[in-house]
Protein backbone atom coordinates (compact mmCIF):
# COMPACT_ATOMS: atom_id res chain seq x y z
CA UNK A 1 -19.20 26.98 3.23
CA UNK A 2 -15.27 26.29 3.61
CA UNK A 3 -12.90 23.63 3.08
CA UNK A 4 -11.84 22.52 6.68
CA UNK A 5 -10.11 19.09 6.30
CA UNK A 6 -8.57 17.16 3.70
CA UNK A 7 -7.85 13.01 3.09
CA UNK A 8 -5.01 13.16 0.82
CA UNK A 9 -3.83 9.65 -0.77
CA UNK A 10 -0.29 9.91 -1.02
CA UNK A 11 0.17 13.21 -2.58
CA UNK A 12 -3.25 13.39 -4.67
CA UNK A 13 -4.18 16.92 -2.95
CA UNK A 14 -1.33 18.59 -4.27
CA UNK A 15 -1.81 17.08 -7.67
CA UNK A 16 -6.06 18.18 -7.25
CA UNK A 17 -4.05 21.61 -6.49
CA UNK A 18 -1.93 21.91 -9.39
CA UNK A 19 -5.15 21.35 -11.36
CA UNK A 20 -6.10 25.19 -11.45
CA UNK A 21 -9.77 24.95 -13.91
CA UNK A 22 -10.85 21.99 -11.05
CA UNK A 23 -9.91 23.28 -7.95
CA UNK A 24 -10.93 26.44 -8.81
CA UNK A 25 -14.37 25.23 -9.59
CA UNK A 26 -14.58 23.23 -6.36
CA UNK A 27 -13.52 26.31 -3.97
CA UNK A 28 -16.59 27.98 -5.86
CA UNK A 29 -18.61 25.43 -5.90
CA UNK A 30 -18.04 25.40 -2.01
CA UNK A 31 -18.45 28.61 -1.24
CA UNK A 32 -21.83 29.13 -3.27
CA UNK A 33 -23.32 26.60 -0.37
CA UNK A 34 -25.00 29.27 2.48
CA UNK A 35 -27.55 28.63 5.24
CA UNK A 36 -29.71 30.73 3.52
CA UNK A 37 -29.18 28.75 -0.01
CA UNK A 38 -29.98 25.62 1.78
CA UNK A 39 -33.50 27.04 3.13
CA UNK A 40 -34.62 27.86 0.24
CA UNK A 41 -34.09 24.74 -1.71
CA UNK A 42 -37.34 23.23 -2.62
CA UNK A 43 -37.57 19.22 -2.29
CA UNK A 44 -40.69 18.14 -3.65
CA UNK A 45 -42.25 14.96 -2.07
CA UNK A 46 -40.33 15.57 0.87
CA UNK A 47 -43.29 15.82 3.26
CA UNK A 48 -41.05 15.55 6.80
CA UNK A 49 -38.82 18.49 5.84
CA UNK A 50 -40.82 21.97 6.51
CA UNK A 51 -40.28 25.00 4.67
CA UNK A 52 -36.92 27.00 5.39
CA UNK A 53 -35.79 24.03 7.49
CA UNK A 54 -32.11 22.76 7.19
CA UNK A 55 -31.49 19.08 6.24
CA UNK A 56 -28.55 17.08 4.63
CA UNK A 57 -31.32 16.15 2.28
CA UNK A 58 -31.65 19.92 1.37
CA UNK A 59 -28.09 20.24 1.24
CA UNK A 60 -27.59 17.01 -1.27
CA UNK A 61 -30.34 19.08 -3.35
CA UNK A 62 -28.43 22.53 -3.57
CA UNK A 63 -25.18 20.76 -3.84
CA UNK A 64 -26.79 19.19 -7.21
CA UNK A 65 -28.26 21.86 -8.27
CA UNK A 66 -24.92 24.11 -8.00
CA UNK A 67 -23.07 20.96 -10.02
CA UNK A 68 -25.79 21.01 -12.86
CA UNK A 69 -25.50 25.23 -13.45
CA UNK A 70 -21.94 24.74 -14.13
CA UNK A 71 -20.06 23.29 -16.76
CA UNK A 72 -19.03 20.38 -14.99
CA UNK A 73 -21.06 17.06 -16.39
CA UNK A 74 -22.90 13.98 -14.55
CA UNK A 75 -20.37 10.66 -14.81
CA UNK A 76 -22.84 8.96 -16.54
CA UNK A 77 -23.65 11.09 -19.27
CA UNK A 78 -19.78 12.09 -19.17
CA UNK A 79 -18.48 8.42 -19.45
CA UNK A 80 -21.71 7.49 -21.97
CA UNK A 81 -19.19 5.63 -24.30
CA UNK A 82 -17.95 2.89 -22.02
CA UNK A 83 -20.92 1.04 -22.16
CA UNK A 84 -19.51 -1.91 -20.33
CA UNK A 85 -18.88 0.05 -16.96
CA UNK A 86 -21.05 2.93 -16.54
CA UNK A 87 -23.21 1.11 -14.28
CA UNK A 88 -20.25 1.56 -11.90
CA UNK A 89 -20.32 5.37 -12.61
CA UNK A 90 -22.71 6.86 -11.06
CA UNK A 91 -20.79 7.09 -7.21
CA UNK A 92 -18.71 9.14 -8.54
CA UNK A 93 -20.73 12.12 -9.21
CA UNK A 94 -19.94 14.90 -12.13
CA UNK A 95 -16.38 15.15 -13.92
CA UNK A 96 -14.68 18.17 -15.91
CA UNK A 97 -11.85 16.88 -17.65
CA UNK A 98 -9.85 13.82 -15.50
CA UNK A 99 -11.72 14.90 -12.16
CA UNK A 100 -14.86 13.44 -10.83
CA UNK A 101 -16.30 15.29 -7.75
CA UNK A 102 -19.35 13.76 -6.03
CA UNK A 103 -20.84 14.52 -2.12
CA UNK A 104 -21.02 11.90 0.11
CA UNK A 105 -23.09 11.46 3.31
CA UNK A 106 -23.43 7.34 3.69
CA UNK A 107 -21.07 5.18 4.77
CA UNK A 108 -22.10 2.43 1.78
CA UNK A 109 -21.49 4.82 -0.59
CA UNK A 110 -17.91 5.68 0.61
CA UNK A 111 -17.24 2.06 0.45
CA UNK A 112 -18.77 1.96 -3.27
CA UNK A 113 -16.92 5.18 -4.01
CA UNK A 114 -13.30 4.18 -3.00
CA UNK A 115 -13.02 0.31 -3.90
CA UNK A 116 -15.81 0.14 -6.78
CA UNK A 117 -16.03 3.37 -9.05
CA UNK A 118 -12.92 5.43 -8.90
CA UNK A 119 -10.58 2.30 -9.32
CA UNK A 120 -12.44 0.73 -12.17
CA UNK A 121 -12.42 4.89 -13.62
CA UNK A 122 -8.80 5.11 -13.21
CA UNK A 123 -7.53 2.17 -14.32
CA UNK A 124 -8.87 3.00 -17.93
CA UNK A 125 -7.43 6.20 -17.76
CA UNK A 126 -11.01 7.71 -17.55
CA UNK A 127 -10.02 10.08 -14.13
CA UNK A 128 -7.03 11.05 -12.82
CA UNK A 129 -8.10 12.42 -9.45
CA UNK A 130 -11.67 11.08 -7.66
CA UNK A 131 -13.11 13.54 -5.12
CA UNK A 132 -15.59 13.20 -2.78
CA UNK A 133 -17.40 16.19 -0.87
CA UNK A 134 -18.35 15.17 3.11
CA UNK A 135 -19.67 17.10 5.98
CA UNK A 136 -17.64 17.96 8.96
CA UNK A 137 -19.59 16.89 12.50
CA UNK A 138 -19.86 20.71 12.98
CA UNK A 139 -21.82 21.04 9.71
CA UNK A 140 -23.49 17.40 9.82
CA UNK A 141 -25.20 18.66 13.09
CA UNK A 142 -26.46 21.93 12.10
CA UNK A 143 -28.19 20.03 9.22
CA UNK A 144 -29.67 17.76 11.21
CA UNK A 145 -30.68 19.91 14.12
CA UNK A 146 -32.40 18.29 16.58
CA UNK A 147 -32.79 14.96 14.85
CA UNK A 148 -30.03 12.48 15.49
CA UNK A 149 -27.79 10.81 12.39
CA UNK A 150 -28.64 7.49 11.40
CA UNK A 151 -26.01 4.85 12.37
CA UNK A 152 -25.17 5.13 8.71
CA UNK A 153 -24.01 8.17 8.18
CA UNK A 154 -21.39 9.23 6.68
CA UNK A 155 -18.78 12.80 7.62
CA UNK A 156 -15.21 13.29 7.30
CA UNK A 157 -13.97 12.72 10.68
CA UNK A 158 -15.41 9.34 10.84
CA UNK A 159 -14.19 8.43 7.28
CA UNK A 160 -10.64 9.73 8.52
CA UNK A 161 -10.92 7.46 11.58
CA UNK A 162 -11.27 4.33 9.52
CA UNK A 163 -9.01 4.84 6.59
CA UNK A 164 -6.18 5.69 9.37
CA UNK A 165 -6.78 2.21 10.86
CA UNK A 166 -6.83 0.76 7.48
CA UNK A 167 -3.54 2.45 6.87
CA UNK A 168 -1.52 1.76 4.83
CA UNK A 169 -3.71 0.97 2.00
CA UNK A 170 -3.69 -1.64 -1.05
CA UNK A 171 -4.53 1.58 -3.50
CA UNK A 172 -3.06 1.96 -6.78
CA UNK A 173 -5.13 4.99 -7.46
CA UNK A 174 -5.32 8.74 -5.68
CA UNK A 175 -8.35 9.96 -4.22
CA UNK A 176 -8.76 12.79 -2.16
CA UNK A 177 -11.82 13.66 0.56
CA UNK A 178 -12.82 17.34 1.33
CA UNK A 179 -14.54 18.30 4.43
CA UNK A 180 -16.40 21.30 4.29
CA UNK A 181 -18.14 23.63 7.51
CA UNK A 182 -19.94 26.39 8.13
CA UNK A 183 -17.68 27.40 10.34
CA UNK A 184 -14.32 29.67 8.70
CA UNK A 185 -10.60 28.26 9.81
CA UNK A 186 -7.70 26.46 9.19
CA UNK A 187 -7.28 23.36 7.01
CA UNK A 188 -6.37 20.52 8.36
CA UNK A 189 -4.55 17.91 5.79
CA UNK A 190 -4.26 14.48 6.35
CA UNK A 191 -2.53 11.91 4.78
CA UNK A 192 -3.09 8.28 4.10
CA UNK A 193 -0.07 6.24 3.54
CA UNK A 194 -0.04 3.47 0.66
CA UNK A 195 1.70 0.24 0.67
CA UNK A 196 3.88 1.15 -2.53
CA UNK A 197 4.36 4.39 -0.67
CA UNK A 198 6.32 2.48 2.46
CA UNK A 199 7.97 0.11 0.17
CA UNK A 200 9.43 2.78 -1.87
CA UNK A 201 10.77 4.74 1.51
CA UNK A 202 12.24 1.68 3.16
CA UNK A 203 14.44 1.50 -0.05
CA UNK A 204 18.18 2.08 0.51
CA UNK A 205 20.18 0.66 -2.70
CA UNK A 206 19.00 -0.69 -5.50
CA UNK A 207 22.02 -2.47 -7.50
CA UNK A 208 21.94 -4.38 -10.72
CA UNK A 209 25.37 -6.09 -12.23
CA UNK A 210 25.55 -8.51 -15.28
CA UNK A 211 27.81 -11.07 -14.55
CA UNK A 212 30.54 -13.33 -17.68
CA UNK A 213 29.54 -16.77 -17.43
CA UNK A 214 32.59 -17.77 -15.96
CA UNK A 215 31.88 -14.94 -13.11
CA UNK A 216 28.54 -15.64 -12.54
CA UNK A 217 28.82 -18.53 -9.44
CA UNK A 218 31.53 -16.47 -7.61
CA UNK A 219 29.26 -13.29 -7.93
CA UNK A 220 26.30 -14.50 -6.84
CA UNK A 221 27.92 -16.00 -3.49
CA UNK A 222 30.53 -12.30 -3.34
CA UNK A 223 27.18 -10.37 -2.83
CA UNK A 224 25.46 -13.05 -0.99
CA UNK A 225 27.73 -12.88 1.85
CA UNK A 226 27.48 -9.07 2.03
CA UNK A 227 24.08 -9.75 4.07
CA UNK A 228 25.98 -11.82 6.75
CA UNK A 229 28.42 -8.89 6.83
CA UNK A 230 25.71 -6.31 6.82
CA UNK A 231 23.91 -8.48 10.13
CA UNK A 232 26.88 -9.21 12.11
CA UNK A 233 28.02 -5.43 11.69
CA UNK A 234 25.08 -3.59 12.24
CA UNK A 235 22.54 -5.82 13.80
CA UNK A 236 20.78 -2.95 15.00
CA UNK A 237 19.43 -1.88 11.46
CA UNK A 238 17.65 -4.99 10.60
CA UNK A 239 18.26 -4.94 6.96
CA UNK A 240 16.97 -7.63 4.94
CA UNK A 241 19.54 -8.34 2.10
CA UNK A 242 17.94 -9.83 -0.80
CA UNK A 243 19.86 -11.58 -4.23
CA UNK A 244 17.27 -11.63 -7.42
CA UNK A 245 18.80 -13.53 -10.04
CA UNK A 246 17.47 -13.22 -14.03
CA UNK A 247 19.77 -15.18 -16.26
CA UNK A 248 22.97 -13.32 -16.00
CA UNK A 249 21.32 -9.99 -14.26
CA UNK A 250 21.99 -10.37 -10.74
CA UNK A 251 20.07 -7.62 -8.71
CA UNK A 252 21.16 -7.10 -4.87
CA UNK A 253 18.27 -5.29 -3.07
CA UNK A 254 18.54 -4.07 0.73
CA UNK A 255 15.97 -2.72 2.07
CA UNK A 256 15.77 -1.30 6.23
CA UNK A 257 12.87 0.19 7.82
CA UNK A 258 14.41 3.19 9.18
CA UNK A 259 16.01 3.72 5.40
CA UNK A 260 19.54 4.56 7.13
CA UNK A 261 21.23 4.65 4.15
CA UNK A 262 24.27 6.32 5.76
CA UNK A 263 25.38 3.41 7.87
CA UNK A 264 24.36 1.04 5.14
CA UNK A 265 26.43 2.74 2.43
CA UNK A 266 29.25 2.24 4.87
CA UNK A 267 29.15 -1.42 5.47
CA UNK A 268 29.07 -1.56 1.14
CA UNK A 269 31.77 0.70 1.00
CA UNK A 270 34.16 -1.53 3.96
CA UNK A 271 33.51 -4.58 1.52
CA UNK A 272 33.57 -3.43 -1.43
CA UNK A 273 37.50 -2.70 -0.01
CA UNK A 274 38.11 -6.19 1.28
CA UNK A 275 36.96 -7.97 -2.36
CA UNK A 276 38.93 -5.57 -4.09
CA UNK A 277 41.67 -6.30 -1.86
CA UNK A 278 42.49 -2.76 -1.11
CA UNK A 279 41.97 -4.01 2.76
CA UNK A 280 42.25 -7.11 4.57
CA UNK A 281 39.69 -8.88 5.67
CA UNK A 282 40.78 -7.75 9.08
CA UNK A 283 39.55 -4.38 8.79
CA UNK A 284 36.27 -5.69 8.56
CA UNK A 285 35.85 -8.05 11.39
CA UNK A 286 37.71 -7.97 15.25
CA UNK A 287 36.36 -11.52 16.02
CA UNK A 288 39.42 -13.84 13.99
CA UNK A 289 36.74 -16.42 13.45
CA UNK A 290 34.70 -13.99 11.50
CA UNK A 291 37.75 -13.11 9.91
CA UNK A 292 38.57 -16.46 8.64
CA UNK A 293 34.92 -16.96 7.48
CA UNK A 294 35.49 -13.97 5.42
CA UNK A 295 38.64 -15.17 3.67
CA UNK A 296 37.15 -18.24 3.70
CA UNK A 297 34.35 -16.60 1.23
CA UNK A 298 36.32 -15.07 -0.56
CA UNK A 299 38.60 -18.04 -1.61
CA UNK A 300 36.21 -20.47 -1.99
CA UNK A 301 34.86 -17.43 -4.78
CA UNK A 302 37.86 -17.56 -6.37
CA UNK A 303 38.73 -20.90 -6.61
CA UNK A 304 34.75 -21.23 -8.70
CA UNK A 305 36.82 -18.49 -11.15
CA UNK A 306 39.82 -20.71 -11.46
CA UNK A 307 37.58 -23.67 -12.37
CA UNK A 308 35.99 -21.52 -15.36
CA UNK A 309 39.56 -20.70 -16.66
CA UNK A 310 39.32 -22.52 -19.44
CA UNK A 311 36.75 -20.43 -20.61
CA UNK A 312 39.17 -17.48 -20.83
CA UNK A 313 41.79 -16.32 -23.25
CA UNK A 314 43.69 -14.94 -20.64
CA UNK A 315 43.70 -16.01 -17.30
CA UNK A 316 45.59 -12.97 -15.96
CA UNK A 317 42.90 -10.88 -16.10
CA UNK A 318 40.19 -12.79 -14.36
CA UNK A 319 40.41 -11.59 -11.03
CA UNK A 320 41.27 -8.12 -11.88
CA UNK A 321 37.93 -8.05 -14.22
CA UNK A 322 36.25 -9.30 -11.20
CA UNK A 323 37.20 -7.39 -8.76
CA UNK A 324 36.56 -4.48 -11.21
CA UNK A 325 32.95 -5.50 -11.67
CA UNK A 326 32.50 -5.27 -7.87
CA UNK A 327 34.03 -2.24 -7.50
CA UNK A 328 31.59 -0.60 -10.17
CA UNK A 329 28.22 -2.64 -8.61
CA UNK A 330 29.61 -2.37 -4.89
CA UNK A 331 30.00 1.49 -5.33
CA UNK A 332 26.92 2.10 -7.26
CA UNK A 333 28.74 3.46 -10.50
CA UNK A 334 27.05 0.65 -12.65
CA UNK A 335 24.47 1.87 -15.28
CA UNK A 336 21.74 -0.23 -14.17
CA UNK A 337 19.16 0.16 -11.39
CA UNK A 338 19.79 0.83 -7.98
CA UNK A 339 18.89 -0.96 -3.44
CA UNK A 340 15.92 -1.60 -1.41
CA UNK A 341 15.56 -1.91 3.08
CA UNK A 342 13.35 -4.50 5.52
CA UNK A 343 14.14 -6.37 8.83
CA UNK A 344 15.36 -10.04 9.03
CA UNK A 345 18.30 -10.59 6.38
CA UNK A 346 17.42 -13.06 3.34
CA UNK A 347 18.81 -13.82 0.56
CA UNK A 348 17.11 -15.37 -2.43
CA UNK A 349 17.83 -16.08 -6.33
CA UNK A 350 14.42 -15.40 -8.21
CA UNK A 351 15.55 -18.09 -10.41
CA UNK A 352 16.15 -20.94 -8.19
CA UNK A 353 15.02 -20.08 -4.87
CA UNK A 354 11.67 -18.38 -4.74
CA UNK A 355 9.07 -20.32 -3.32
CA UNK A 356 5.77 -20.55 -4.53
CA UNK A 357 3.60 -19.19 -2.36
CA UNK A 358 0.93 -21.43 -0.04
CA UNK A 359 -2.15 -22.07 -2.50
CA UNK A 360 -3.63 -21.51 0.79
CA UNK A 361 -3.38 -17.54 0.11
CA UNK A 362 -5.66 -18.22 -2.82
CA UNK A 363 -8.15 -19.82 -0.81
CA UNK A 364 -7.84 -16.97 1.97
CA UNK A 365 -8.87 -14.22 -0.86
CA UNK A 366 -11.79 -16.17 -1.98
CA UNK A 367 -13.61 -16.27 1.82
CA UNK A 368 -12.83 -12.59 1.68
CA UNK A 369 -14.49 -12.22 -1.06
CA UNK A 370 -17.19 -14.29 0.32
CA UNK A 371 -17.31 -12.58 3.64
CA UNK A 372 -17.46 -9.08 1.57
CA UNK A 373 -20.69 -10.32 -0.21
CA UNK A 374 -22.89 -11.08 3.21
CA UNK A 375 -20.95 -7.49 5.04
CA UNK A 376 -23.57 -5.44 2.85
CA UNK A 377 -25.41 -4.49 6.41
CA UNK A 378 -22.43 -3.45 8.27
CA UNK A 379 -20.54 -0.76 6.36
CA UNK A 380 -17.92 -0.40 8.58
CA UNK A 381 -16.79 -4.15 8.47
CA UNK A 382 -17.56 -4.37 4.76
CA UNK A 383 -14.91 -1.17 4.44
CA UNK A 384 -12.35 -3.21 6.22
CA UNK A 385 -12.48 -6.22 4.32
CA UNK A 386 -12.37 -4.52 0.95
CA UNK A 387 -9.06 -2.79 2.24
CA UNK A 388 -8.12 -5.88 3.83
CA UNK A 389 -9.04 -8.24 0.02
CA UNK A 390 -7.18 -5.72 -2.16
CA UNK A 391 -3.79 -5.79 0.63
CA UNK A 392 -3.93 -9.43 -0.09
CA UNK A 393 -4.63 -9.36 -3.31
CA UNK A 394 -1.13 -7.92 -3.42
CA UNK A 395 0.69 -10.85 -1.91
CA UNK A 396 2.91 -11.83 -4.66
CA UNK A 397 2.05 -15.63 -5.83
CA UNK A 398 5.98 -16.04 -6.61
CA UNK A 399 6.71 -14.31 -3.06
CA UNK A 400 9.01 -16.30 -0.62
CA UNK A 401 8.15 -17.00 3.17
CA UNK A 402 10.06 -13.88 4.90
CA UNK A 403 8.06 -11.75 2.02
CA UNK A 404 4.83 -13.27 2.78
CA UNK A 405 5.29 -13.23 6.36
CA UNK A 406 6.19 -9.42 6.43
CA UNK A 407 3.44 -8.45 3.68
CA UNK A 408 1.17 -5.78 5.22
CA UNK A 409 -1.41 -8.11 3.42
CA UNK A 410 -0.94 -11.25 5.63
CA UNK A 411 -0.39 -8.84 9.14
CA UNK A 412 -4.06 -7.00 8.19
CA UNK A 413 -5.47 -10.73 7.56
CA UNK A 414 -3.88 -11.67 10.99
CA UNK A 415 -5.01 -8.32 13.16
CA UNK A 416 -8.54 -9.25 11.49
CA UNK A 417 -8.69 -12.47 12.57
CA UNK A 418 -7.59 -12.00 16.41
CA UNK A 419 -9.92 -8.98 16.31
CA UNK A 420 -12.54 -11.49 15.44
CA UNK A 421 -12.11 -13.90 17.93
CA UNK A 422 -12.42 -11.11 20.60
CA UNK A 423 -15.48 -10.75 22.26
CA UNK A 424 -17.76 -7.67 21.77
CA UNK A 425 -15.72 -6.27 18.81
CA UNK A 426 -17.20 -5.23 15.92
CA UNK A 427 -15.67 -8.20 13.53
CA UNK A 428 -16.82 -10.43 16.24
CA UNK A 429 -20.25 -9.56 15.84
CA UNK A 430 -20.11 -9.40 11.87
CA UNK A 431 -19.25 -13.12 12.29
CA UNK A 432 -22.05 -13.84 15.13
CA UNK A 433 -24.47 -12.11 12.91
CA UNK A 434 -23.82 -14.15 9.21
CA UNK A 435 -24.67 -17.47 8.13
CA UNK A 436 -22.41 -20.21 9.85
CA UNK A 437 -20.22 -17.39 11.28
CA UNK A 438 -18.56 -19.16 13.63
CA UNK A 439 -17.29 -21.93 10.54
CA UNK A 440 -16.06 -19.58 8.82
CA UNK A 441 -13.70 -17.95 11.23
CA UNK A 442 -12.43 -20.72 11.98
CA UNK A 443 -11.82 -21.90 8.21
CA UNK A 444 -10.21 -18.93 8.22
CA UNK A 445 -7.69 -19.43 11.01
CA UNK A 446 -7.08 -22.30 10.10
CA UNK A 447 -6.06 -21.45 6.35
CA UNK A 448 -4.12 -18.54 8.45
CA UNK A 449 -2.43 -20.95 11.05
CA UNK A 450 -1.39 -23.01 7.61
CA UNK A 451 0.47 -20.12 6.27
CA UNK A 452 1.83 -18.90 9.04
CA UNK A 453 3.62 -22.38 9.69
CA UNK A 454 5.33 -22.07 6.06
CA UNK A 455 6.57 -18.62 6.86
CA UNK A 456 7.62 -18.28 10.19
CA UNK A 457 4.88 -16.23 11.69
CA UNK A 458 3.05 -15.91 15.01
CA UNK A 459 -0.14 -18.49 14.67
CA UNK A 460 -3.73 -17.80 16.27
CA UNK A 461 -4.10 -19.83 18.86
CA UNK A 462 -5.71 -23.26 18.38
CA UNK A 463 -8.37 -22.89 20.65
CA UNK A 464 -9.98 -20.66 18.36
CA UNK A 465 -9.29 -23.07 15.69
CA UNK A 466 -10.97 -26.44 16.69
């Protein structure tokens, strides 16, 4: 057989590649698999399957039997001495070193596979790289021949399908699916996109300054104001501008979802001119009232350093320290960290201004958790709301309303919920077809509509609520 299409997590494929022992054991392994192979594997007490007669249950048979010939080991028997989670082991198949490679061909155990076993594997360091073996529809039909798949079934097209509408996901771990024919020809690779993944691209500058006491109020509000610049510049690059404050570590963030980092660099680099004093304030601004907001800033800074003067030996050199410090944060020659980019411009101090988040998020991750116990019937919509529990999982319970509200956590809850309360779909019927369904979509939208009011966002309308 032959490797026709690849689900790569992030990059996980090209770390599988760099792996030469594995991958080279899983391009034989592959290629051992023939028609003719198949046929001749015996399955005893398999009374509907007739002699030389091709069947995913043959295959599943030859597939273990090539596994167990080679030096690769089951995950059970590999993993032996974590007795506390090797019941959650066995999805994932046989390992050789930090790679576990199992075949797939049912959609419950892809859902096992990628939220159950490989996560609980890699986050004690047990695998590095989870793979999972599936049939192409090309393959999955000559198997089956005349006989039609069960609703259940599992191949690599479908499993593509859903993890692209799940996209991005929650995932701290790799994983990478292979899709194998019968059929020679190009490889198609596609990859899923992760959360962290987006984050990390949207991210622009990254700039960390420790302020003197005596600096520390007039810094804060310096690099505050270069969001209102940053919006009333360039409104068309809806940059968030965010201000995280830890003692006296002030961190300014800006984060876009282009990621033009040209254009924002710019707007740092015209301010980072005026506070210096290099330029006026009129270089920055046509509009005069703009400009005499600016100046206004900027002397209402400085008069917060003249109130600290006491503090100093030497009041000469306050401003010129200060406008030194900006010069080295503004232009990104500091040591520390560096900037981040998102729409909507905010500015918060992680010390004073974060919000805690709505215990309401708490509740909303327990009736997933809920609705994931009575989805064991409907793989499909259990899938979905494992993706969607772990996205929310990752709201952050110190996160303020514009984070919340732009979390890919909250818009999955809030696709889920209006896909629910549309007739015919398949989330509609997952509700129609559990225990007080109806009661607990709407305890849902509700807890929803109650979040939604603290942040800011869109509600679902009430009719669906009452």
């Amino acid at each position: 057989m032959y490797i026709r299409k690849i689900i790569s997590f992030e990059d996980s494929w090209t770390k599988l590649d760099n792996k030469i022992e594995q991958i080279n054991d899983i391009h034989g392994f592959i290629e051992s698999i023939t028609v003719e192979k198949i046929r001749e594997t015996e399955v005893p007490f398999a009374r509907d399957i007739k002699n030389n007669e091709l069947s995913p249950h043959k295959f599943n048979k030859c597939w273990r039997e090539v596994l167990k010939a080679s030096s690769w080991i089951q995950a059970r028997s590999y993993l032996s001495d974590d007795v506390e989670n090797r019941s959650y082991y066995g999805s994932l198949g046989y390992c050789s070193k930090d790679v576990s490679l199992n075949f797939i061909i049912h959609r419950d155990l892809v859902n096992r596979w990628l939220f159950s076993s490989t996560p609980i594997a890699y986050k004690n360091s047990i695998i590095d790289i989870p793979v999972a073996i599936m049939l192409t529809p090309d393959a999955e039909s000559t198997l089956w021949g005349e006989r039609r798949p069960g609703m259940m079934t599992a191949n690599v097209e479908k499993t593509v399908a859903e993890l692209k509408a799940l996209s991005p996901l929650s995932h701290s771990h790799p994983f990478v699916v292979i899709g194998i024919s019968f059929e020679e020809g190009d490889i198609d690779v596609v990859n899923i996109e992760s959360e962290l993944g987006i984050a990390e691209k949207q991210i622009v500058i990254n700039r960390a300054i420790e302020f003197p006491p005596e600096y520390h109020s007039a810094g804060l509000g310096i690099l505050s104001y270069f969001g209102t610049v940053l919006r009333e510049k360039y409104p068309e690059q809806e940059a968030k501008v965010k201000i995280e404050q830890d003692d006296l570590n002030v961190r300014m963030i800006i984060e876009t979802k282009d990621g033009n980092r040209e254009i924002i660099e710019k707007a740092l680099q015209e301010y980072e001119l005026v506070v210096i004093g290099e330029k006026p304030p009129e270089s920055l601004y046509d509009d005069a009232l703009k400009v005499i907001e600016l100046k206004t800033e900027l002397r209402v800074a400085y008069t917060k350093i003249e109130g600290q003067r006491d503090l100093l030996a030497h009041k000469g050199e306050e401003l010129s320290n200060l406008k030194a410090l900006f010069e080295n944060v503004l232009s990104g020659n500091s040591q520390s960290p560096a900037l981040t980019v998102s729409p909507v411009i905010n500015v918060t101090t992680s010390q004073t201004n974060n919000t805690v988040i709505n215990n309401d998020i708490l509740d909303v991750a327990d009736e997933i958790k809920s609705l994931i116990s009575k989805s064991g019937n409907d793989a499909g919509t259990e899938l979905r709301l494992l993706d969607l529990n772990e996205s929310v999982d990752h709201i952050n319970s110190t996160a303020s309303p514009d984070e919340v509200k732009s979390s890919i956590g909250f818009t999955k809850l809030k696709r889920f919920i209006e896909e629910a309360t549309t007739v015919g779909s398949d989330a509609s019927k997952f509700f129609e077809n559990i225990s007080c369904g109806a009661d607990k979509l709407k305890s849902l939208a509700c807890k929803y509509n109650s979040i939604a009011e603290w942040c800011g966002a869109p509600q679902i309308p009430k009719v669906f609520v009452e």
